[in-house]
Protein backbone atom coordinates (compact mmCIF):
# COMPACT_ATOMS: atom_id res chain seq x y z
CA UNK A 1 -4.44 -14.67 20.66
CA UNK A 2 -2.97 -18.09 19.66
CA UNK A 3 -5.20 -19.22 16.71
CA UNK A 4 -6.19 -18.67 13.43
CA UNK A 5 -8.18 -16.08 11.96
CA UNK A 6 -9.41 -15.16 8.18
CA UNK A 7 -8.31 -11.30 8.81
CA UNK A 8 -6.34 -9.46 11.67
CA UNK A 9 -6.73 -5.78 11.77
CA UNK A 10 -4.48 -3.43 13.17
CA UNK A 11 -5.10 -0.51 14.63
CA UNK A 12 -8.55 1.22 15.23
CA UNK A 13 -8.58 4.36 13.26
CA UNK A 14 -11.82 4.71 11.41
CA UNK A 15 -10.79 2.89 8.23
CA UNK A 16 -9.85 -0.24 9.87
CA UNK A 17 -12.94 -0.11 12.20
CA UNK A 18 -14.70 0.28 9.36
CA UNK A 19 -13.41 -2.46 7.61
CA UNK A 20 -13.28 -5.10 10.63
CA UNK A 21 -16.96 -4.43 10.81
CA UNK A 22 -17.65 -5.17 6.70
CA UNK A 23 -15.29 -8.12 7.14
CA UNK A 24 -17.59 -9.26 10.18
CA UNK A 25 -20.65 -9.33 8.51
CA UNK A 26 -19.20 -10.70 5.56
CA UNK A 27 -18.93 -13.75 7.48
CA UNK A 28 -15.15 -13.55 7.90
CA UNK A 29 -13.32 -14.85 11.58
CA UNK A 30 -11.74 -11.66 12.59
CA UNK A 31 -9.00 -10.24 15.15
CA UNK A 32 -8.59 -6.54 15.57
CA UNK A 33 -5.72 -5.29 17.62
CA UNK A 34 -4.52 -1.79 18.74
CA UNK A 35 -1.36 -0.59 20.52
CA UNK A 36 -3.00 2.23 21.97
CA UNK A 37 -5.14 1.93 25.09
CA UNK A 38 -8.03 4.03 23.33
CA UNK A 39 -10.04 3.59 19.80
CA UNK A 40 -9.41 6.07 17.16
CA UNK A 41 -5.17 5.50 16.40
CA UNK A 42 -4.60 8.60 14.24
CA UNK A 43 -8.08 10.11 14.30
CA UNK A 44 -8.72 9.79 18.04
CA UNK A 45 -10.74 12.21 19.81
CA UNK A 46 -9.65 13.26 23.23
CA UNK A 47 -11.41 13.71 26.79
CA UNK A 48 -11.29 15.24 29.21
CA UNK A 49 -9.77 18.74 27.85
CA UNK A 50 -6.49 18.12 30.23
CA UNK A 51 -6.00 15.03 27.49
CA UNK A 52 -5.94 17.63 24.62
CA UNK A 53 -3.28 20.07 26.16
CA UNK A 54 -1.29 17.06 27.38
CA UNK A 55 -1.10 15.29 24.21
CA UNK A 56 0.34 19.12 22.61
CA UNK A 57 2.88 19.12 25.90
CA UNK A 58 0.59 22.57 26.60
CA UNK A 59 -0.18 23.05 30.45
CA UNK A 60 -3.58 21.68 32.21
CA UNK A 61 -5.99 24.69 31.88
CA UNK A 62 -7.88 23.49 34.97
CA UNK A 63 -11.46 25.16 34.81
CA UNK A 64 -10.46 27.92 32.20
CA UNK A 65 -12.35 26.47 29.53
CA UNK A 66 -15.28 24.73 32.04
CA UNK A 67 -15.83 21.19 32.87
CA UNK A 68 -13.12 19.19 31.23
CA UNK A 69 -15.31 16.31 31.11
CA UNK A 70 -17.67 18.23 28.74
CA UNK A 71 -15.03 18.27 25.60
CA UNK A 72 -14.37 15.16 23.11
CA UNK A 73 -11.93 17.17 21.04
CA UNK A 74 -11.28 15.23 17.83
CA UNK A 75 -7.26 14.90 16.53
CA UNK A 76 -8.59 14.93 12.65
CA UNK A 77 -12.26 16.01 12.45
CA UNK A 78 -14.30 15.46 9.45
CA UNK A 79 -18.10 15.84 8.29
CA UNK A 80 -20.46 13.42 6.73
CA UNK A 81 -22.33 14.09 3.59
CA UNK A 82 -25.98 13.15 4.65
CA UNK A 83 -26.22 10.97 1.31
CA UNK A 84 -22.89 9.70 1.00
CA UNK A 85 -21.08 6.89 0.70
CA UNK A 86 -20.19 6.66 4.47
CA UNK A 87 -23.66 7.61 5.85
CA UNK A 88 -25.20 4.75 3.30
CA UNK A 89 -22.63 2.38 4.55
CA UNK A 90 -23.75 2.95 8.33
CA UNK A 91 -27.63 2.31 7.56
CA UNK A 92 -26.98 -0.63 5.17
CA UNK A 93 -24.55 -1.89 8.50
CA UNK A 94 -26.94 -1.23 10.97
CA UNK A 95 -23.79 0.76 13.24
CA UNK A 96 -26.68 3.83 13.64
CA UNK A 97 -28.26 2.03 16.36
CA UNK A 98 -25.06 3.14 17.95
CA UNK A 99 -24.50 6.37 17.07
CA UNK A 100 -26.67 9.76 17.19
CA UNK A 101 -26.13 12.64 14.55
CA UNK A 102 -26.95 16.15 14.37
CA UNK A 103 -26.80 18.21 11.18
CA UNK A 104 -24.11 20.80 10.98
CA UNK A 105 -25.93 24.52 10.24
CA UNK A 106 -24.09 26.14 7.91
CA UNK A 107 -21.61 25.40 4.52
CA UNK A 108 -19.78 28.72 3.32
CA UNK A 109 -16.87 29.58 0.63
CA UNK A 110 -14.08 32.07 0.88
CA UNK A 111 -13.97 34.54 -2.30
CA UNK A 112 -12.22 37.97 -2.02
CA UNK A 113 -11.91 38.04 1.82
CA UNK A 114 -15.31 37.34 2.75
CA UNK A 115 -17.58 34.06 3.09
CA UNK A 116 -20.72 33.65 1.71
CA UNK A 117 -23.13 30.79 2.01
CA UNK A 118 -22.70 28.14 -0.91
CA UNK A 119 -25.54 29.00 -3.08
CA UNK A 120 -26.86 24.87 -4.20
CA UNK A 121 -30.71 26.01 -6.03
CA UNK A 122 -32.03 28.43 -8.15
CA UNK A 123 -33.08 30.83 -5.87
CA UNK A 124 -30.10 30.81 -3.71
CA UNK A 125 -28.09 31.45 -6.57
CA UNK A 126 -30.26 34.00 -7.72
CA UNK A 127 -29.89 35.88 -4.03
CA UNK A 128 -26.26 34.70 -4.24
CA UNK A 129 -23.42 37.87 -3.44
CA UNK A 130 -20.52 35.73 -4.50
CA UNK A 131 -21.69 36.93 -8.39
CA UNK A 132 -23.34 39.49 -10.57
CA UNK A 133 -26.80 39.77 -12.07
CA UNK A 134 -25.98 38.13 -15.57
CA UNK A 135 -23.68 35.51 -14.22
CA UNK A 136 -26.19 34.59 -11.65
CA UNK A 137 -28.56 33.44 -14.40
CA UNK A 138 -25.81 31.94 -15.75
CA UNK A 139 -24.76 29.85 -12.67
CA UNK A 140 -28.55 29.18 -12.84
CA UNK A 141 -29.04 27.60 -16.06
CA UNK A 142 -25.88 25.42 -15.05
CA UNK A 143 -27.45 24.11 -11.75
CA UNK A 144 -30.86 23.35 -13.69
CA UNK A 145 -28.65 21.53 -16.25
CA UNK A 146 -26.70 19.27 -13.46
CA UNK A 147 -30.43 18.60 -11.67
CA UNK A 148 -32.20 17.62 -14.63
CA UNK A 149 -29.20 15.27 -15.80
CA UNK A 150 -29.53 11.37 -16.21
CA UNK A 151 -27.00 9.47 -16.78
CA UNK A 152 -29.13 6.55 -18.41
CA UNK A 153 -31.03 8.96 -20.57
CA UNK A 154 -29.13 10.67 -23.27
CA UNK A 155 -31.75 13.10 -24.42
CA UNK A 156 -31.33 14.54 -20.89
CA UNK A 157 -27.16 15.44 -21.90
CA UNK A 158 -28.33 18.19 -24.77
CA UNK A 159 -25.46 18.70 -26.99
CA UNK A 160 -22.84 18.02 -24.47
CA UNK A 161 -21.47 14.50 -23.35
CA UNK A 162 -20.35 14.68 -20.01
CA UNK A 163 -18.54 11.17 -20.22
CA UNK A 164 -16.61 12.17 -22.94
CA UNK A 165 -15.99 16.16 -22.62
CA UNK A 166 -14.24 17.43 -19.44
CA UNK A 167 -15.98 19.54 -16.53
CA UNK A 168 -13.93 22.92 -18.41
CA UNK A 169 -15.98 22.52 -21.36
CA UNK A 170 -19.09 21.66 -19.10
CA UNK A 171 -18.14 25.01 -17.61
CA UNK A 172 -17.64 26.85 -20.91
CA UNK A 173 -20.89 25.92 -22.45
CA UNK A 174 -23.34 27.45 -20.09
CA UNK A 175 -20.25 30.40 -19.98
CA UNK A 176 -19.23 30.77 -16.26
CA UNK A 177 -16.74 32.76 -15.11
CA UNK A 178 -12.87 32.17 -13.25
CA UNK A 179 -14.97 32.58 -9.81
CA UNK A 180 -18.15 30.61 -10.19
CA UNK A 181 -15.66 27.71 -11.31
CA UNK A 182 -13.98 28.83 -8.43
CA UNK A 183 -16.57 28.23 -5.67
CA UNK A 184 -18.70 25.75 -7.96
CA UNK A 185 -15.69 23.19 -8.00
CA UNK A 186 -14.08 23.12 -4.82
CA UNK A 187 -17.07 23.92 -2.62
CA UNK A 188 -20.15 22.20 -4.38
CA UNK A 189 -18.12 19.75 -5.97
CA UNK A 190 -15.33 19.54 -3.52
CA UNK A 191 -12.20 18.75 -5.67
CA UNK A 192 -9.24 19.17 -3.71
CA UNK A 193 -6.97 21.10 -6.58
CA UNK A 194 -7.86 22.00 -10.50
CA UNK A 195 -6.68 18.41 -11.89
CA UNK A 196 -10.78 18.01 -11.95
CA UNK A 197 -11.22 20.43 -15.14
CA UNK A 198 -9.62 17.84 -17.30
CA UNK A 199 -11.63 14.95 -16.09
CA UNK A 200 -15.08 14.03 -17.60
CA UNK A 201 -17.89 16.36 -16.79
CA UNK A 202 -19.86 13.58 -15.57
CA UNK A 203 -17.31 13.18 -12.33
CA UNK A 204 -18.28 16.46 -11.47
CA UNK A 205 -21.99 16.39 -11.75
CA UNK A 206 -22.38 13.34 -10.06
CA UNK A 207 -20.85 15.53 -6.97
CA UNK A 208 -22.47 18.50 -7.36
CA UNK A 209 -25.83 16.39 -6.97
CA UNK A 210 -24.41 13.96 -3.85
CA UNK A 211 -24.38 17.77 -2.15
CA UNK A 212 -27.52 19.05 -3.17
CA UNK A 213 -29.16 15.36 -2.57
CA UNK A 214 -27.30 15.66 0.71
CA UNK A 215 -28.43 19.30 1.73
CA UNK A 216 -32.20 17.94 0.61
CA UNK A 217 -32.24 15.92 3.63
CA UNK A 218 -31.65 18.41 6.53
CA UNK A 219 -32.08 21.68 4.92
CA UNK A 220 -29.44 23.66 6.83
CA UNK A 221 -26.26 22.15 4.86
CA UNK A 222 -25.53 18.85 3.59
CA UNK A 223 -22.85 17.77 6.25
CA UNK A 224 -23.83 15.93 9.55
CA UNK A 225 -21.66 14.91 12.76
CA UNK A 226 -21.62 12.30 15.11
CA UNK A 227 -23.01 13.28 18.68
CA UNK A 228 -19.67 13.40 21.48
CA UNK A 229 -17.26 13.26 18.71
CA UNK A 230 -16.21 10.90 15.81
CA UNK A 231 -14.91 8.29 18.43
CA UNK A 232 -18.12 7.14 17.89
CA UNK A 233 -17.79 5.73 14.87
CA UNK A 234 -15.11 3.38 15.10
CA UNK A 235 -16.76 1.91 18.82
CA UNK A 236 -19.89 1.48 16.30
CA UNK A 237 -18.33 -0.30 14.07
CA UNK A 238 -16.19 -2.13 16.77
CA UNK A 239 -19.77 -2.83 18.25
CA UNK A 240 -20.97 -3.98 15.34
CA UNK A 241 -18.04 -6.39 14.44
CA UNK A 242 -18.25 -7.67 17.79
CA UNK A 243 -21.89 -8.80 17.59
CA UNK A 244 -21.09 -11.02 14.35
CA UNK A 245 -18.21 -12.79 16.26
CA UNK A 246 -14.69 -10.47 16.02
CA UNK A 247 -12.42 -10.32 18.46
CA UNK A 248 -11.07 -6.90 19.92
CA UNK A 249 -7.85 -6.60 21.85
CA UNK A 250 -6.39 -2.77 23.35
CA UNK A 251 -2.93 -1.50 24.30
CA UNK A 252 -1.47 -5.01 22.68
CA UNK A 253 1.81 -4.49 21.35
CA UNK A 254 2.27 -5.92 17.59
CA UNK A 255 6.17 -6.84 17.11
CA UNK A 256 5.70 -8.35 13.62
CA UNK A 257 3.86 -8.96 11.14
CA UNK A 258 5.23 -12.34 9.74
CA UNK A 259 5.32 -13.63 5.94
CA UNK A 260 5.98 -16.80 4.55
CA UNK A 261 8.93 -17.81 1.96
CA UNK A 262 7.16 -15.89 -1.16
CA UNK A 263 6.64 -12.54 1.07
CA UNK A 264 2.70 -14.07 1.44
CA UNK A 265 1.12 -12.90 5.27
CA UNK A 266 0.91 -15.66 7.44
CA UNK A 267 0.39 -14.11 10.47
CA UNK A 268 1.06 -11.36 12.93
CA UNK A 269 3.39 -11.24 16.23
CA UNK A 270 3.12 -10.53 19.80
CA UNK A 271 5.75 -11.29 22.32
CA UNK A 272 5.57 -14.97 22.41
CA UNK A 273 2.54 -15.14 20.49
CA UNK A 274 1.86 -15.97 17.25
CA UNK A 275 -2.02 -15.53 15.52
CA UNK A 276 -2.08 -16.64 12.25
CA UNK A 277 -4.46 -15.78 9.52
CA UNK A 278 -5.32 -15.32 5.70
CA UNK A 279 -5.34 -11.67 5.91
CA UNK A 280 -3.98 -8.56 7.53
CA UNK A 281 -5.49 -4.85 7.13
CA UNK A 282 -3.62 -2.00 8.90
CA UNK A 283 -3.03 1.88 9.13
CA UNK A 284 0.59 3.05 7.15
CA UNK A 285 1.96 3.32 10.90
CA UNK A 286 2.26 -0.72 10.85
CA UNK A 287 4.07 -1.10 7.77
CA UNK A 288 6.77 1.56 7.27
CA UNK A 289 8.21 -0.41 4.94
CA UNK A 290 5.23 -0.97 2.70
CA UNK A 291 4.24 3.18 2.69
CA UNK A 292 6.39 6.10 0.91
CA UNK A 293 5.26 9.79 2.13
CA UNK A 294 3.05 11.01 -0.25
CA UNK A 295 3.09 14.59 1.26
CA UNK A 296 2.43 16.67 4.54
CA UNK A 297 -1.33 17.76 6.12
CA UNK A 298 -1.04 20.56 8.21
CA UNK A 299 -3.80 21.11 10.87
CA UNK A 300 -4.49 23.44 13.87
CA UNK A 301 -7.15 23.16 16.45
CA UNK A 302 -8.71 26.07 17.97
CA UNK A 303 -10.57 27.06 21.30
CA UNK A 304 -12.97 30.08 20.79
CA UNK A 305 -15.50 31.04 22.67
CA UNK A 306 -17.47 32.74 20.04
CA UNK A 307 -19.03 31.91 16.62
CA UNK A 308 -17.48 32.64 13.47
CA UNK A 309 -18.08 35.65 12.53
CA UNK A 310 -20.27 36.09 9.67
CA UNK A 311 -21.93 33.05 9.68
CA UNK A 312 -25.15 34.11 11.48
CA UNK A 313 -24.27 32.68 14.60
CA UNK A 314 -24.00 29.25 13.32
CA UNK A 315 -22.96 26.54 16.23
CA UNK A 316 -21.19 24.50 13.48
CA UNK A 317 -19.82 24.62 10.29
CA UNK A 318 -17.49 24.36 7.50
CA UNK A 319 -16.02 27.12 5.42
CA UNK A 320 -14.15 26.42 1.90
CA UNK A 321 -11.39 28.61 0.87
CA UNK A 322 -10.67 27.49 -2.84
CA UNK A 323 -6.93 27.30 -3.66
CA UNK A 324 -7.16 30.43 -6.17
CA UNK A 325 -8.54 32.64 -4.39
CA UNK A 326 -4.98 32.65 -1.56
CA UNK A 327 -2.39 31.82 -4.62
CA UNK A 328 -2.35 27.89 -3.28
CA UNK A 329 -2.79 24.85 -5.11
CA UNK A 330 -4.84 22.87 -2.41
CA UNK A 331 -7.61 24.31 -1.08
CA UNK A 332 -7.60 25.18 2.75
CA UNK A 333 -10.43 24.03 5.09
CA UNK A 334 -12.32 25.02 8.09
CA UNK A 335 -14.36 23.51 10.41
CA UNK A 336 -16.33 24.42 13.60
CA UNK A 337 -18.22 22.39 16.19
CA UNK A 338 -19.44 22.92 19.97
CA UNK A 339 -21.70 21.98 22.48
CA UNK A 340 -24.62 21.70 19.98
CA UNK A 341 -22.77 18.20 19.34
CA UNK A 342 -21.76 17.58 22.61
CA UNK A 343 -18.00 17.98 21.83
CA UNK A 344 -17.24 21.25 23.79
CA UNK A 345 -18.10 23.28 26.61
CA UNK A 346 -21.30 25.58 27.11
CA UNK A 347 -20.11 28.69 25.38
CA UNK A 348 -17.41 27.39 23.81
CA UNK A 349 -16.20 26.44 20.08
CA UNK A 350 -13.71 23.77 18.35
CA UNK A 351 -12.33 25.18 15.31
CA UNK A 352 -9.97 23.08 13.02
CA UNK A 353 -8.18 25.22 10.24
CA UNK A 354 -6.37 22.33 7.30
CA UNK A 355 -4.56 22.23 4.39
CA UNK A 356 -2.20 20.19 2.08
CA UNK A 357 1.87 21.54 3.06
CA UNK A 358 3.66 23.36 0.07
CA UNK A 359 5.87 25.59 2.05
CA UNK A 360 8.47 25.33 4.89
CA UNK A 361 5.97 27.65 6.47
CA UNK A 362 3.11 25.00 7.23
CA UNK A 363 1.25 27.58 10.11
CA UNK A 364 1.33 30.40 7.78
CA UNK A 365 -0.08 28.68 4.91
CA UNK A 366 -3.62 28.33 7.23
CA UNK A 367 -3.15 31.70 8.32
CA UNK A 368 -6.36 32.53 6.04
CA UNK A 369 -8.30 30.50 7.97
CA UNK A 370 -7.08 31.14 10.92
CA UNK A 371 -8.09 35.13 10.02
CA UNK A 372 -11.63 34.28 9.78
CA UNK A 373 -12.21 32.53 13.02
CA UNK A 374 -11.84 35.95 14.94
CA UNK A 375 -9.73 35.97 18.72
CA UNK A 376 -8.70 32.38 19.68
CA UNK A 377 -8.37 31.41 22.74
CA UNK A 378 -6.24 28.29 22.83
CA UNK A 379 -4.46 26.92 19.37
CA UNK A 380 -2.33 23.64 18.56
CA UNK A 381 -0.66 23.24 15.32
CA UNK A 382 0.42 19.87 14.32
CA UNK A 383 2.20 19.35 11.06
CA UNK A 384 1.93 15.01 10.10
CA UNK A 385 2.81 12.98 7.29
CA UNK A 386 0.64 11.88 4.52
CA UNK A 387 1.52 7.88 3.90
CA UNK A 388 0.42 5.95 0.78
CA UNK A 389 1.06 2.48 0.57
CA UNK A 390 3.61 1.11 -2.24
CA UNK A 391 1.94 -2.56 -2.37
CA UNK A 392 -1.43 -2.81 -2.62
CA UNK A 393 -1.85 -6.34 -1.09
CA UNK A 394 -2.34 -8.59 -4.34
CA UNK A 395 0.58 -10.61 -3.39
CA UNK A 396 0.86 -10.04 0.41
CA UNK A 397 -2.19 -10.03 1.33
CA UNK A 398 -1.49 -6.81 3.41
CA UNK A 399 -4.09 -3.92 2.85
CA UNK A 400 -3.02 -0.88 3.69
CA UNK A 401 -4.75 2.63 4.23
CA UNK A 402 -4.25 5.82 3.27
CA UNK A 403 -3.68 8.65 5.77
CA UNK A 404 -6.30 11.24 6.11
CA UNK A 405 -6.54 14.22 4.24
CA UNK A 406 -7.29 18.26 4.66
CA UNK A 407 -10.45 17.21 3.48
CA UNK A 408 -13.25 18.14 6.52
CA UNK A 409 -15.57 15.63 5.00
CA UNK A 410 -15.22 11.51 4.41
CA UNK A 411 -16.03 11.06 0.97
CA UNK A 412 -12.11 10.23 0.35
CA UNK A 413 -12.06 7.80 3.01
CA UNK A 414 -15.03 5.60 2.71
CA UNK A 415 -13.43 5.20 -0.99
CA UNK A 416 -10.29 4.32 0.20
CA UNK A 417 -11.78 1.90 2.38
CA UNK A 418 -14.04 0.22 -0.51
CA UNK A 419 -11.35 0.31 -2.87
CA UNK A 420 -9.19 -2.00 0.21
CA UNK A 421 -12.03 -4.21 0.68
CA UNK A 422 -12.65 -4.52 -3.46
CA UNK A 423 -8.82 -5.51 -3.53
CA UNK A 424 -8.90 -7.94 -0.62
CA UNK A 425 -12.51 -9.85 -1.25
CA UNK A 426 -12.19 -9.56 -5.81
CA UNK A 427 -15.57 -7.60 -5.55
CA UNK A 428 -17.58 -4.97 -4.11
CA UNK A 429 -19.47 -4.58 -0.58
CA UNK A 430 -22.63 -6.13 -1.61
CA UNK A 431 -24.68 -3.22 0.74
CA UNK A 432 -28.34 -4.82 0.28
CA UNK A 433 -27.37 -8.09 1.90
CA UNK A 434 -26.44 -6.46 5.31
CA UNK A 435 -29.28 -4.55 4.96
CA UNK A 436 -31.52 -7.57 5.21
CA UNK A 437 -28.98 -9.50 7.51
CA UNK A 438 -29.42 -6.84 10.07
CA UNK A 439 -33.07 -6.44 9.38
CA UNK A 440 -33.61 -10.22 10.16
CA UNK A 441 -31.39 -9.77 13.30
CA UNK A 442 -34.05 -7.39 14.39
CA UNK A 443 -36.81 -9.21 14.16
């Protein structure tokens, strides 16, 4: 550990994975270090199923729920939009020689105490329940709009400017109702409150296409997930650092990170030993003095041994319940995986219900979710902090991530992780160079 390094890392959570791996191909001498014995940090996934109930203090269920060795339960699940940022940032790195995916079958929204399928097209909006006849064609005239939209051809905007007028006028103009703004913003769009209305339309269509580009690719929804559990990704990206040179080091203890006279990094601590470098990027659990608590995530994990109902039997997928229609201001979110992706049992389902806390009641603010998942089996609530860092790493030269959200997909963090490396480097991941760094690797 005693030398000197353009970057240390610390901690393996998917953000800093991520980011050890960019650094790596960047060409950048790099030292990632964990305290934990296992990748993941905060978003870990657990195995066998004995690790799951032990980590909630919950008694070993021995065989009740099968083979233990058959479960990768993940701490903080999320999906990946199949034309996202994340997904493009795994092709362009190459880390999908690592890692297999399998669609997830089925994308639904909560309105009046049902779930219906997101309607994304014409025709599904046309056979849509969540509205009535005349709003239908209304909803369909707006989803022609977004499609036909180009943001370098202004004849394409009609009389509306969707950089300059807000997504409630974009709204207004083809005259949708409370409900389709309802479902269209927080489950096409996925905004995470109503702040969105006031923002430029153009925010807002750019997101409604990333979901219909992203359900284009599969056909069953536009969300996929990593084969055996998101643990995956980070040992990718840990692979894929390793290959151009970085060095990995598990269940190391960090005792300080250390700073020069002007509060600039010049290195981080470990017992005796000292490893000094340019650069250090870290999770808010390295740094409580650098991170205020931005808020509370409450999540709980559920066993099942049956689909949800009303969703056609689906073996996976995510259900929306937009803030308005439960009297919230965040939206709640659930999410449902099983053996399809290797991640549970035969016969058996892993169910994560999440929101954003605004109560002293944190489990009874997911009891909506929780209501449409049916009889549950086994259940662990967890209730964690939300950290946001208070420097941004101009002057320190400490980058710092943001917890993860409700959110069950990674849009939010793969910006969070190329606004760090933006801040760090002065410009953006250049995406086509790895592309044809890993491409000559190949050959």
């Amino acid at each position: 550990m005693d030398s000197e390094y353009d970057a240390i890392v610390l901690g393996t959570g998917l953000k800093e994975c991520i980011l050890s791996g960019m650094l790596s191909v960047s060409g950048k001498k790099v030292l990632h270090i964990d305290r934990n014995k296992y990748y993941g940090g905060e978003s870990a996934s657990l195995t066998p199923i004995k690790d799951l109930f032990q980590h909630f203090n919950s008694e070993d269920p021995g065989e009740k729920f099968g083979r233990g060795k058959d479960w990768n339960v993940d701490l903080i699940p999320k999906f990946l939009m199949a034309n996202g940022q994340l997904v493009k940032l795994l092709i362009h790195t190459g880390v999908t020689r690592y890692v297999e995916f399998k669609s997830i079958e089925g994308s639904y929204v909560y309105k009046g105490g049902k779930i219906s399928k997101v309607p994304v097209d014409q025709k599904e909006a046309l056979a849509s329940d969540l509205m009535g006849m005349f709003e239908k064609r209304r909803f369909r005239n707006f989803l022609i709009y977004v499609q036909d939209i180009r943001e370098d051809d202004i004849k394409t905007w009609k009389d509306f400017d969707p950089t300059k007028q807000n997504a409630q006028a974009l709204y207004d103009k083809f005259g949708l109702d409370k409900n389709t703004q309802d479902f269209t913003g927080h489950a096409l769009a996925l905004h995470r409150d109503d702040e969105y209305l006031a923002e430029p339309a153009i925010v807002t269509i750019r997101r409604i296409k990333l979901y219909s580009d992203s359900l284009a690719r599969y056909g069953k929804s536009p969300y996929l997930y990593p084969m055996y559990g998101l643990c995956e990704l980070p040992q990718g990206f840990a692979r894929l650092s390793a290959i151009y040179g970085g060095t990995y080091m598990l269940d190391k203890q960090v005792d300080e990170i250390v700073y020069d006279g002007n509060g600039k990094v010049v290195g981080v601590r470990s017992g005796e030993e000292l490893a000094k470098c340019k650069q250090v990027f870290c999770d808010p659990t390295y740094v409580n003095e650098k991170v205020r608590i931005k808020g509370k995530v409450v999540r709980c994990i559920c066993i099942l041994d049956h689909p949800i109902p009303n969703t056609k039997d689906a073996l996976s997928t995510q259900i929306i319940i937009p803030q308005k229609q439960v009297g919230r201001r965040s939206d709640i979110y659930v999410s449902v995986v099983s053996s399809t992706h290797q991640v549970a049992a035969k016969g058996f389902f892993i169910a994560m219900v999440s929101t954003t806390v605004e109560s002293d009641n944190p489990e009874n603010e997911i009891k909506p979710g929780l209501d449409l998942l049916g009889p549950i089996a086994q259940k662990f609530v967890s209730v964690s902090d939300y950290y946001e860092p208070t420097d941004k790493g101009l002057e320190s030269q400490v980058f710092i991530s943001e917890s993860y959200d409700a959110t069950t997909h990674f849009e939010t963090t793969c910006l969070d992780v190329l606004d760090i490396f933006k801040r760090a480097t002065g410009e953006e991941f250049d995406f086509s160079k790895i592309k044809h760094e890993i491409g000559d690797e190949e050959q």
